[in-house]
Protein backbone atom coordinates (compact mmCIF):
# COMPACT_ATOMS: atom_id res chain seq x y z
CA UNK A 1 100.46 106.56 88.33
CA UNK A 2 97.08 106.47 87.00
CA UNK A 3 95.85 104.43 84.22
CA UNK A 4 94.81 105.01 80.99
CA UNK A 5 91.35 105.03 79.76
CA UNK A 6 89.42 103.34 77.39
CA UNK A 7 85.97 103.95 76.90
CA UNK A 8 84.04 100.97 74.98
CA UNK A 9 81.01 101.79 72.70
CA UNK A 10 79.30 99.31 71.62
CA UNK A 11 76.64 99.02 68.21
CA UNK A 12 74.78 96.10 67.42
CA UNK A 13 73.91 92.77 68.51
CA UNK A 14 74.86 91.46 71.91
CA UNK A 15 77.57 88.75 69.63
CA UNK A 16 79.22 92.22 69.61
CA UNK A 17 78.55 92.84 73.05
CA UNK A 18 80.59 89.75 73.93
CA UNK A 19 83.60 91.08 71.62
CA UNK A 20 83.77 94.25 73.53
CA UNK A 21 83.68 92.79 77.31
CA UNK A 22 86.71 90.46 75.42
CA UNK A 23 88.16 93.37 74.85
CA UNK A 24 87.77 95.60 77.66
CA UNK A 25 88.94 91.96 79.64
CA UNK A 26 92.51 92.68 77.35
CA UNK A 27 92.89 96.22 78.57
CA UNK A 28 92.32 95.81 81.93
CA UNK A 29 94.78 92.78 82.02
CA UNK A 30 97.35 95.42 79.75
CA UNK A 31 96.90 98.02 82.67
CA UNK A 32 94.56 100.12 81.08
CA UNK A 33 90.99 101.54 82.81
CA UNK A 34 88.17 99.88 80.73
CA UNK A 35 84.70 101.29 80.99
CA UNK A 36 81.93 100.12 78.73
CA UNK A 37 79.22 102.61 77.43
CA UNK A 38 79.94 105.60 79.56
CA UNK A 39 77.76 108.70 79.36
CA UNK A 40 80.14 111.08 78.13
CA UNK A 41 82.74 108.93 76.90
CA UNK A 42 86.30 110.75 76.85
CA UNK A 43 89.85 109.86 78.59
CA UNK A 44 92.76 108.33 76.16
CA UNK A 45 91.00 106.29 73.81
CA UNK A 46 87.72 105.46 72.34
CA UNK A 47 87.18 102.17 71.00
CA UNK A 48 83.52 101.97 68.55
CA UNK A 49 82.26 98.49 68.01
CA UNK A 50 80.36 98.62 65.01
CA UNK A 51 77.85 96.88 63.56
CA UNK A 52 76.90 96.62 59.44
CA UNK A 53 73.86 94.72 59.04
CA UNK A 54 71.62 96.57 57.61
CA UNK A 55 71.12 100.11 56.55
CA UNK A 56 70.11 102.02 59.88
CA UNK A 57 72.62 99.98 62.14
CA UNK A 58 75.16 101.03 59.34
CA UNK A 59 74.07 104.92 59.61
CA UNK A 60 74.09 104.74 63.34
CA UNK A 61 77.91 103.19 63.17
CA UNK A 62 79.00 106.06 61.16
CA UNK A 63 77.28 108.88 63.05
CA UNK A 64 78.54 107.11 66.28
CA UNK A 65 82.15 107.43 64.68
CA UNK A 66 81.98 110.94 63.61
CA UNK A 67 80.89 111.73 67.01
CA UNK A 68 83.82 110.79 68.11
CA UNK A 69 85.53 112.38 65.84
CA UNK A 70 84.24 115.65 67.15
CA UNK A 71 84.68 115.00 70.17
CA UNK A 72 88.75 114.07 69.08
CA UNK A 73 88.97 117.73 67.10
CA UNK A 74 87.61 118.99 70.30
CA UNK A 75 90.68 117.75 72.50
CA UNK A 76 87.89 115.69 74.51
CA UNK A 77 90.04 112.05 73.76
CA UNK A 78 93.21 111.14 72.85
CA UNK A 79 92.67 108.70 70.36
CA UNK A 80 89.83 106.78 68.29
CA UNK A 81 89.85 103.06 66.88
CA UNK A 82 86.87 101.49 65.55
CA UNK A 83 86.84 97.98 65.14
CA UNK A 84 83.64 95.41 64.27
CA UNK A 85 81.07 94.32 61.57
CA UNK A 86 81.29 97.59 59.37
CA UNK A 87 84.68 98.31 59.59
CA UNK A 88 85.39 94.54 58.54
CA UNK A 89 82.83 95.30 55.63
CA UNK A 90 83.92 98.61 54.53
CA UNK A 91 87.36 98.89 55.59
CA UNK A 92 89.26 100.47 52.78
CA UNK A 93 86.50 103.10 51.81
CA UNK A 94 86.23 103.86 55.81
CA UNK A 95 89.88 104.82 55.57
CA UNK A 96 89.69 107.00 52.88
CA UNK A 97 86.46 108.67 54.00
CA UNK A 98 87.56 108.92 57.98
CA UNK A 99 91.36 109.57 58.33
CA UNK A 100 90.65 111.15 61.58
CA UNK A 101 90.46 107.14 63.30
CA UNK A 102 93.39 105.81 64.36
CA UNK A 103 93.14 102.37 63.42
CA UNK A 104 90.72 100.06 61.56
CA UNK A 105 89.68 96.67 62.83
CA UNK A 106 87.20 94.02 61.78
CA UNK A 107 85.63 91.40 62.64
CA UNK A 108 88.28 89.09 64.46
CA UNK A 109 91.45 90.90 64.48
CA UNK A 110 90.75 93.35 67.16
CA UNK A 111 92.29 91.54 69.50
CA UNK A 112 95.57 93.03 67.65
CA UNK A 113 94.43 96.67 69.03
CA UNK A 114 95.84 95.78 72.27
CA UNK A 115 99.04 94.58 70.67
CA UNK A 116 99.38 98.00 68.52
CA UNK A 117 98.62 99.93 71.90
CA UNK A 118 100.54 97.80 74.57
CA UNK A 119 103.34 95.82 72.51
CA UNK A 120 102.12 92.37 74.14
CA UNK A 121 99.19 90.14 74.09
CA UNK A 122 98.09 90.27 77.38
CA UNK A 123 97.74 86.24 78.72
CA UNK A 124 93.81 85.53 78.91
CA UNK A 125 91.64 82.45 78.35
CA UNK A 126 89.58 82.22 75.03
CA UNK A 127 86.73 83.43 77.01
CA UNK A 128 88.28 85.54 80.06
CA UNK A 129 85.90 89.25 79.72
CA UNK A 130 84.05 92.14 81.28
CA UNK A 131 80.32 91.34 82.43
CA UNK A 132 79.27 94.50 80.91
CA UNK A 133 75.37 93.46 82.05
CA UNK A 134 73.87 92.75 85.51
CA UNK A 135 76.03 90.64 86.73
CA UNK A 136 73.59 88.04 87.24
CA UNK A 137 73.13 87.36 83.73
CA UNK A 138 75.74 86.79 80.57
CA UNK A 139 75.14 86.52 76.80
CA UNK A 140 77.38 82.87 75.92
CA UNK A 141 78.69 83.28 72.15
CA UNK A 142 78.90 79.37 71.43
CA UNK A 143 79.75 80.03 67.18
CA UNK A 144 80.78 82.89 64.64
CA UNK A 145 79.57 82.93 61.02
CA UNK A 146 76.65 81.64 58.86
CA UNK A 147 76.62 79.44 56.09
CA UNK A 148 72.96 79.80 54.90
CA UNK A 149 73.45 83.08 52.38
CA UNK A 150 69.76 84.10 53.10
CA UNK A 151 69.38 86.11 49.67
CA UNK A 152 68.63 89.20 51.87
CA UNK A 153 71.42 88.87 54.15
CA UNK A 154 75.20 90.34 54.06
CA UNK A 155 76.10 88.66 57.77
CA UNK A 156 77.65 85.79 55.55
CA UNK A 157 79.87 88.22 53.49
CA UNK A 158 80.66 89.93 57.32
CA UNK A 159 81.66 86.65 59.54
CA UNK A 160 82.31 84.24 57.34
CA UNK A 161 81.93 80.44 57.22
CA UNK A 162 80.35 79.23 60.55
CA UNK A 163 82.74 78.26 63.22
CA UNK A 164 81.56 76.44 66.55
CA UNK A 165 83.36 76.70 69.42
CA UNK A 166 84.20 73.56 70.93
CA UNK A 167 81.92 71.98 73.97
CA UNK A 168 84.29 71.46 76.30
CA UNK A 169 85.09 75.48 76.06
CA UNK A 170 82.23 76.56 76.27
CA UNK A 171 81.23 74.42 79.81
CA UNK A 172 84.39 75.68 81.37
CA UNK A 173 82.81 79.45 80.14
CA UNK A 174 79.84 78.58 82.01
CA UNK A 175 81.39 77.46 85.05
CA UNK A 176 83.88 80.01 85.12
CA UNK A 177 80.34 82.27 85.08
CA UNK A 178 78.71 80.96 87.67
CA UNK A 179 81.55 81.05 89.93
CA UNK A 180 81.52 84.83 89.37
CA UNK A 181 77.79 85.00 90.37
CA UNK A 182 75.97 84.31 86.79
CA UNK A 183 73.12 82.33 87.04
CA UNK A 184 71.08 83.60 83.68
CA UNK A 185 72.48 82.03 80.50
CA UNK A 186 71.31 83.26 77.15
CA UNK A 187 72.75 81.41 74.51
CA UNK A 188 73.55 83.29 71.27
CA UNK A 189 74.83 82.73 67.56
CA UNK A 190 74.24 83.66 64.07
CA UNK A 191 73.06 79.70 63.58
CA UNK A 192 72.01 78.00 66.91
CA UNK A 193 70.72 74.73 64.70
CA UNK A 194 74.10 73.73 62.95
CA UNK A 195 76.03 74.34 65.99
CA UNK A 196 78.55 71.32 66.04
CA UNK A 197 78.59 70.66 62.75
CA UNK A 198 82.04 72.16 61.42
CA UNK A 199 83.23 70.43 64.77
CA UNK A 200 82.07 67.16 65.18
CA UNK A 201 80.15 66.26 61.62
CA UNK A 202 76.61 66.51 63.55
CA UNK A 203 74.52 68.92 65.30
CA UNK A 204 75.33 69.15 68.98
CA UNK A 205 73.32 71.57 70.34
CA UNK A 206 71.22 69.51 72.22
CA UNK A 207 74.15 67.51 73.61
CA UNK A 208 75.82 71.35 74.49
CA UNK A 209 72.58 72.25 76.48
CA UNK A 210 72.27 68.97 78.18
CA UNK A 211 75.57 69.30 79.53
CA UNK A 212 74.98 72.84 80.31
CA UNK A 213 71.58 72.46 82.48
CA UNK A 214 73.83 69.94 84.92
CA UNK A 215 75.93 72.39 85.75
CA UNK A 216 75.14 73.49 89.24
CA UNK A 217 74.05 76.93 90.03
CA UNK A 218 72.84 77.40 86.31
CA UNK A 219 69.32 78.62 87.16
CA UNK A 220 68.06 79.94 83.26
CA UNK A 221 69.29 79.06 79.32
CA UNK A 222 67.75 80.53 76.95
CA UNK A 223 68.46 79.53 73.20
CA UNK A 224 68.53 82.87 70.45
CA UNK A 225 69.00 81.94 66.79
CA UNK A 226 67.80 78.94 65.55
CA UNK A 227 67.78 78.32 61.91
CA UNK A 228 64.22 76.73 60.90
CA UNK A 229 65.46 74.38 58.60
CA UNK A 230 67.82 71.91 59.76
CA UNK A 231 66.24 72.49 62.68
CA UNK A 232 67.44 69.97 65.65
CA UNK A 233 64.71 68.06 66.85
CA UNK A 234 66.04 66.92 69.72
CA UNK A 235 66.84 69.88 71.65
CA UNK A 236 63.01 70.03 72.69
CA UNK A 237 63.67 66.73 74.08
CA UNK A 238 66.61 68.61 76.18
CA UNK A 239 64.10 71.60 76.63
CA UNK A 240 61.30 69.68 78.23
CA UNK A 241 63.49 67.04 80.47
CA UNK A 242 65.30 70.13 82.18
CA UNK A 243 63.28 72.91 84.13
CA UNK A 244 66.74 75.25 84.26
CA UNK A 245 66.30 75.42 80.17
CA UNK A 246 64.11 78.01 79.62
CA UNK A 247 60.90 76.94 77.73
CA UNK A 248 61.54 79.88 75.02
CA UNK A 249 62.87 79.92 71.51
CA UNK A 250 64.04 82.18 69.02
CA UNK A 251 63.91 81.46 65.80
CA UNK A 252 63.70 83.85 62.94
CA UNK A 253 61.00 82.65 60.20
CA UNK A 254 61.23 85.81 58.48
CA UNK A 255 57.86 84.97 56.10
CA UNK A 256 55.34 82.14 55.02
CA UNK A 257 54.77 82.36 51.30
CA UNK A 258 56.61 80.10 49.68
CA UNK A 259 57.18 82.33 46.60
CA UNK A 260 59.24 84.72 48.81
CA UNK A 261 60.65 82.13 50.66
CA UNK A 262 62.20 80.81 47.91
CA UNK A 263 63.53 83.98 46.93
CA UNK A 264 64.64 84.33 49.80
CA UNK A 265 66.66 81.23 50.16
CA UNK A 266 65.35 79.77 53.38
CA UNK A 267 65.35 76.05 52.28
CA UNK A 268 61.82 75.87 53.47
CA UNK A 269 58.35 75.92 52.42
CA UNK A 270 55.37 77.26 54.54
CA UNK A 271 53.72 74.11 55.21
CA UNK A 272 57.06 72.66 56.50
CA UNK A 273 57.42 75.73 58.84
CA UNK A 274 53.83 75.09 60.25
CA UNK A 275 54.57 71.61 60.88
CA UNK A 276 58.31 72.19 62.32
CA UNK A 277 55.90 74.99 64.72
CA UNK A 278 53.47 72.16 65.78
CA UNK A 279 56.28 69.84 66.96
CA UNK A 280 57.75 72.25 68.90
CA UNK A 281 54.81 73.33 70.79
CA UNK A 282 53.46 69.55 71.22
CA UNK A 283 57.12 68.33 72.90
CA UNK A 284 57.21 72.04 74.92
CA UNK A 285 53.96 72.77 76.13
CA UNK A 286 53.78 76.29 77.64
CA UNK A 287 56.95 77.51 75.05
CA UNK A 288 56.52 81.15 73.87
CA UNK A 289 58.45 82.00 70.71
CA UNK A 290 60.20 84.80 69.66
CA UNK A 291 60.21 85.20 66.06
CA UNK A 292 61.33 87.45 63.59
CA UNK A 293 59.35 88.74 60.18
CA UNK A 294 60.41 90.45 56.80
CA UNK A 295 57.94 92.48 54.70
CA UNK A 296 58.03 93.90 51.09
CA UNK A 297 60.88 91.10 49.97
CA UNK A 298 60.77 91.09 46.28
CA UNK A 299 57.72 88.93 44.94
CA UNK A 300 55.71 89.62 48.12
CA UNK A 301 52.46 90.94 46.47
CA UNK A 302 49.46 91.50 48.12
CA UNK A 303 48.69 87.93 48.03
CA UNK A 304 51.61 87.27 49.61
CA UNK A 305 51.54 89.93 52.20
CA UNK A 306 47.63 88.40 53.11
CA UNK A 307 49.18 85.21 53.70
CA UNK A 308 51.74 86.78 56.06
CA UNK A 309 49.13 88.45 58.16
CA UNK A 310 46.96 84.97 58.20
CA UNK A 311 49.94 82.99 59.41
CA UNK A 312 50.49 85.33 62.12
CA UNK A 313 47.00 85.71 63.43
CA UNK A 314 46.74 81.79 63.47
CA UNK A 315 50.41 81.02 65.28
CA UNK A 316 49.69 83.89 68.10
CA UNK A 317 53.37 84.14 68.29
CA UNK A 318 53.94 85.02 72.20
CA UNK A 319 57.16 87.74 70.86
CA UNK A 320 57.23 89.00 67.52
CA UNK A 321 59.67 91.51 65.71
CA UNK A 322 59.58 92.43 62.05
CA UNK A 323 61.50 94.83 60.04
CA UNK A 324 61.09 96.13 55.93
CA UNK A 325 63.26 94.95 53.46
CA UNK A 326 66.36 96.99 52.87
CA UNK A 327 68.69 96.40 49.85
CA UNK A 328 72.26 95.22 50.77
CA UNK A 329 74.92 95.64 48.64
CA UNK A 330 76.34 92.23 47.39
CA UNK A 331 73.96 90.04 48.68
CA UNK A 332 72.11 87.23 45.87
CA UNK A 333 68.76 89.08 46.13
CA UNK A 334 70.41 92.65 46.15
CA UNK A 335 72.18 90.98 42.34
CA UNK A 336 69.19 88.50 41.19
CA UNK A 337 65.87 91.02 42.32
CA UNK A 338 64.98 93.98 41.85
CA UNK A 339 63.80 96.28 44.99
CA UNK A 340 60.88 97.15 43.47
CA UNK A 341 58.59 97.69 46.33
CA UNK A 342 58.35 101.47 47.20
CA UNK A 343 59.27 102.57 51.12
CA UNK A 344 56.07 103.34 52.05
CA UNK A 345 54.15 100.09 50.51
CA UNK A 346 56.81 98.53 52.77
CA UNK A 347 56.32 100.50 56.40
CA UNK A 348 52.39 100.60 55.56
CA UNK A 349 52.80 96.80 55.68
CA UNK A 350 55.05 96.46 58.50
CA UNK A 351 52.52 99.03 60.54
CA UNK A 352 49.74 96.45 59.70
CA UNK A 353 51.67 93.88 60.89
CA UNK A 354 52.80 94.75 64.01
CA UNK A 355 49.29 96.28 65.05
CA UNK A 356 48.18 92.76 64.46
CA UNK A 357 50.76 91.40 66.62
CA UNK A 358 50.07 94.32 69.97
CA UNK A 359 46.55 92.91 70.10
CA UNK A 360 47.95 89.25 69.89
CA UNK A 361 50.79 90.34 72.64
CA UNK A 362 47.77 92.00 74.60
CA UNK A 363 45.79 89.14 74.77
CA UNK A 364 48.89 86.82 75.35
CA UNK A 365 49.87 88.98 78.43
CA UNK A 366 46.19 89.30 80.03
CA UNK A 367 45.98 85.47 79.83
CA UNK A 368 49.06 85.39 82.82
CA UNK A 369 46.42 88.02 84.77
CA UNK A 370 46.01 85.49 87.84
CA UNK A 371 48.72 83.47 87.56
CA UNK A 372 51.98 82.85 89.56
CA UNK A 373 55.29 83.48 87.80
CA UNK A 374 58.77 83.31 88.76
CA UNK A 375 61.03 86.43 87.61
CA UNK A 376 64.44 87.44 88.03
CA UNK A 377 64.70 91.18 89.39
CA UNK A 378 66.88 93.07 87.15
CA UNK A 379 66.60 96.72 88.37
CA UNK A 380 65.24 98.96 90.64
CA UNK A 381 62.81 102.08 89.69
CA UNK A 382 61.25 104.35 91.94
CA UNK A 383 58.12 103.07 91.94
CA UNK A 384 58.39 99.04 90.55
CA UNK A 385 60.91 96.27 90.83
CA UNK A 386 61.81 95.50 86.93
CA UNK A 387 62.35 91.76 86.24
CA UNK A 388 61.77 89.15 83.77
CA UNK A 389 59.87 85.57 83.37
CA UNK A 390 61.44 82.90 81.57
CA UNK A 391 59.87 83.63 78.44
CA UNK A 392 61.83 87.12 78.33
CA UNK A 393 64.89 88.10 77.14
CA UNK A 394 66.91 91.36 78.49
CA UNK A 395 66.19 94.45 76.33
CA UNK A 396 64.01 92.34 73.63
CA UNK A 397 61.37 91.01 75.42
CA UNK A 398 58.16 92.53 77.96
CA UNK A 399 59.22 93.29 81.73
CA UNK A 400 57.45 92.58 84.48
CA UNK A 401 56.74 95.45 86.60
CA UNK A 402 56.88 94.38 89.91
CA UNK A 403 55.02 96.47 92.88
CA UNK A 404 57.30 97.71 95.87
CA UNK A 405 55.30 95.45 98.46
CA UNK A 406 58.22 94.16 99.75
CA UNK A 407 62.16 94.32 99.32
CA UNK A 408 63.62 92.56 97.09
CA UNK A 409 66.87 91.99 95.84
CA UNK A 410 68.68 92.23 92.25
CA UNK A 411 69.34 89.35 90.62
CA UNK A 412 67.70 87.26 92.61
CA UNK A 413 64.69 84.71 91.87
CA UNK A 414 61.11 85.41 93.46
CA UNK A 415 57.77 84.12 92.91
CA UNK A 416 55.17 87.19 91.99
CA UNK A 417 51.18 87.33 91.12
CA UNK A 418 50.68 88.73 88.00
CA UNK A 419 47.91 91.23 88.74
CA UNK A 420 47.79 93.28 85.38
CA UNK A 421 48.97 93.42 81.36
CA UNK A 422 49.88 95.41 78.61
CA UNK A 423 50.79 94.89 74.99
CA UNK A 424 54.72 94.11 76.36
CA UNK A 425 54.55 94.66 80.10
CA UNK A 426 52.97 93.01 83.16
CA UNK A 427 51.96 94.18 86.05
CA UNK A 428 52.68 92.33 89.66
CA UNK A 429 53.23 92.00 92.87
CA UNK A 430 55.31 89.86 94.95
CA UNK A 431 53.53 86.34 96.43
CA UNK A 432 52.22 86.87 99.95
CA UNK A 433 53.47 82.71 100.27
């Protein structure tokens, strides 16, 4: 008898991503056929992870769902459930607006979509899921929730309070991993710096990723998240005693006057973010961040937008995102400021910014012209190997495109010459030695 089907889509962040192969891990353990992300998705049932962050992820979410709900008019599937970040946010006005969905699910209780579809909770460890990804690296969710309430930021009213996971789960995770073939490790959660704290009354994160590196066949960590203030100091110790933790950080800073971050409710001032910089790259030499930037906040003015630009031009951040201000319903600067900055005085700034930060990516990638790298081969393309230094992260960070010299083999480790750059790719070539 064949088995049912569920097709997987999933919105968002890769904390969702982790949710879904969960999920999909469920299924396939209930008897059902779980595919994640197929091209024409269609079968039994359609499953939409959402996500609600801010206002394009939110319009994508719903035009993803009434996709599907097309595609359910059309006889093409069975049945749709959405489950996730927006549908934990919105749920009763999702209900009224969509009837077409079969069932609603947030946040946490999707697990309970199995139960509705199966009549049993299939028996599966905390962690037991789906590698959705190459199977030589896996995204590690080690907490849920934030307890910051950034004025800008609804994530808060979304997940709730923060909640670590406990060590000891979160090794046998890893282990369980590498015994399946994992060797890349990329460490995610709203909060990395006050992981622990809920738990044990400190931060453990360095303890966590000391632990972690002496786990044998973990070849790559790489830490996503980290909260600037707070911040704890002593996982650069952790970064520069272990070669397996990546030297690569990513820490949203979000701005540098301390007008707007004030308003904003980051707990920091500018000079304090320069200095907390410094340390980091005096106890990690060689560390490339990955940062994240907001423009046209309420009460950034032109002099505050000047010191924006300055800060970036003198930090030469090696990975840089920013994104413009959008209003969120509920939030403490959506109720306490007013969004008086028009659209286009916010993407004219964000277009300055980011030109500012190609030429500093440029510059960063032509200084590695020369030098000898070791990458991680992700994929194969007719004409390059695609794979990825330490200081990259899948699907955020440059490539490197490798030349078809040789063969090499996915997810595997080589040592290549970087021969070329651009703005967020490099050029290379595998070592003749």
């Amino acid at each position: 008898m064949a088995r049912k089907k569920v097709d997987v889509i999933t919105l968002g962040c890769s904390k969702n991503l982790v949710d879904s192969e969960r999920l999909m891990s469920m299924f396939d353990r209930a008897g059902f056929e779980a595919r994640h992300e197929p091209e024409n998705p269609g079968g039994d049932i359609v499953v939409v992870n959402t996500c609600g962050f801010i206002g394009d992820a939110k319009e994508e979410s719903v035009n993803t769902i009434l996709e599907q709900v097309e595609a359910k008019k059309e006889g093409r599937i069975k049945s749709l459930y959405v489950m996730g970040c927006l549908s934990q946010r919105y749920h009763n006005e999702l209900v009224a607006e969509i009837p077409e969905v079969d069932g609603w699910y947030g946040k946490f209780n999707w697990p309970e979509l199995v139960n509705t579809l199966t009549n049993k909770f299939p028996a599966t460890s905390s962690y037991d899921r789906v590698i959705t990804t190459p199977s030589h690296f896996a995204y590690v969710k080690i907490a849920e929730g934030c307890n910051r309430f950034c004025s800008f930021c609804a994530i808060p009213l979304i997940t709730g309070r923060f909640k670590s996971r406990p060590i000891e789960e979160i090794l046998d995770e890893v282990s369980a991993l590498v015994k399946r073939g994992v060797h890349e490790f990329n460490i995610i959660a709203q909060d990395l710096s006050s992981y622990g704290l809920d738990l044990y009354n400190e931060m453990r994160l360095p303890q966590l990723i000391d632990r972690m590196a002496s786990i044998e066949g973990v070849e790559w960590i790489r830490l996503h998240y980290a909260y600037p203030a707070q911040f704890p100091m002593e996982i650069l110790d952790v970064m520069a005693r272990h070669d397996n933790v990546c030297k690569y950080l990513d820490i949203a800073l979000q701005h540098i006057s301390d007008k707007v971050l004030k308003n904003m409710r980051r707990h920091i001032t500018g000079d304090e973010t320069k200095a907390l910089l410094d340390e980091i790259r005096r106890k990690v030499p060689g560390i490339h961040i990955r940062t994240t930037l907001m423009v046209g906040f309420p009460g950034e003015g032109e002099e505050e937008f000047s010191q924006l630009k300055e800060f970036v031009r003198q930090q030469r951040f090696e990975r840089m995102g920013a994104f413009a201000y959008c209003e969120e319903e509920d939030t403490f600067g959506a109720k306490n400021f007013e969004d008086s900055i028009p659209e286009e005085v916010k993407q004219s700034r964000l277009n300055e910014l980011m030109a500012i930060q190609e030429e500093i990516a440029l510059e960063s990638n032509q200084s590695k012209i020369g030098k000898r790298l070791r990458v991680i081969i992700d994929k194969e393309e007719d004409d390059y190997y695609v794979g990825r230094t330490q200081w990259d992260s899948p699907e955020v960070d440059p490539e490197v495109l490798v030349k078809k010299t040789k063969k090499l083999e996915k997810g595997h480790f080589y040592d290549v010459d970087i021969i070329d750059a651009l703005p967020y790719e490099l050029i290379a070539q595998p070592s003749l030695q």
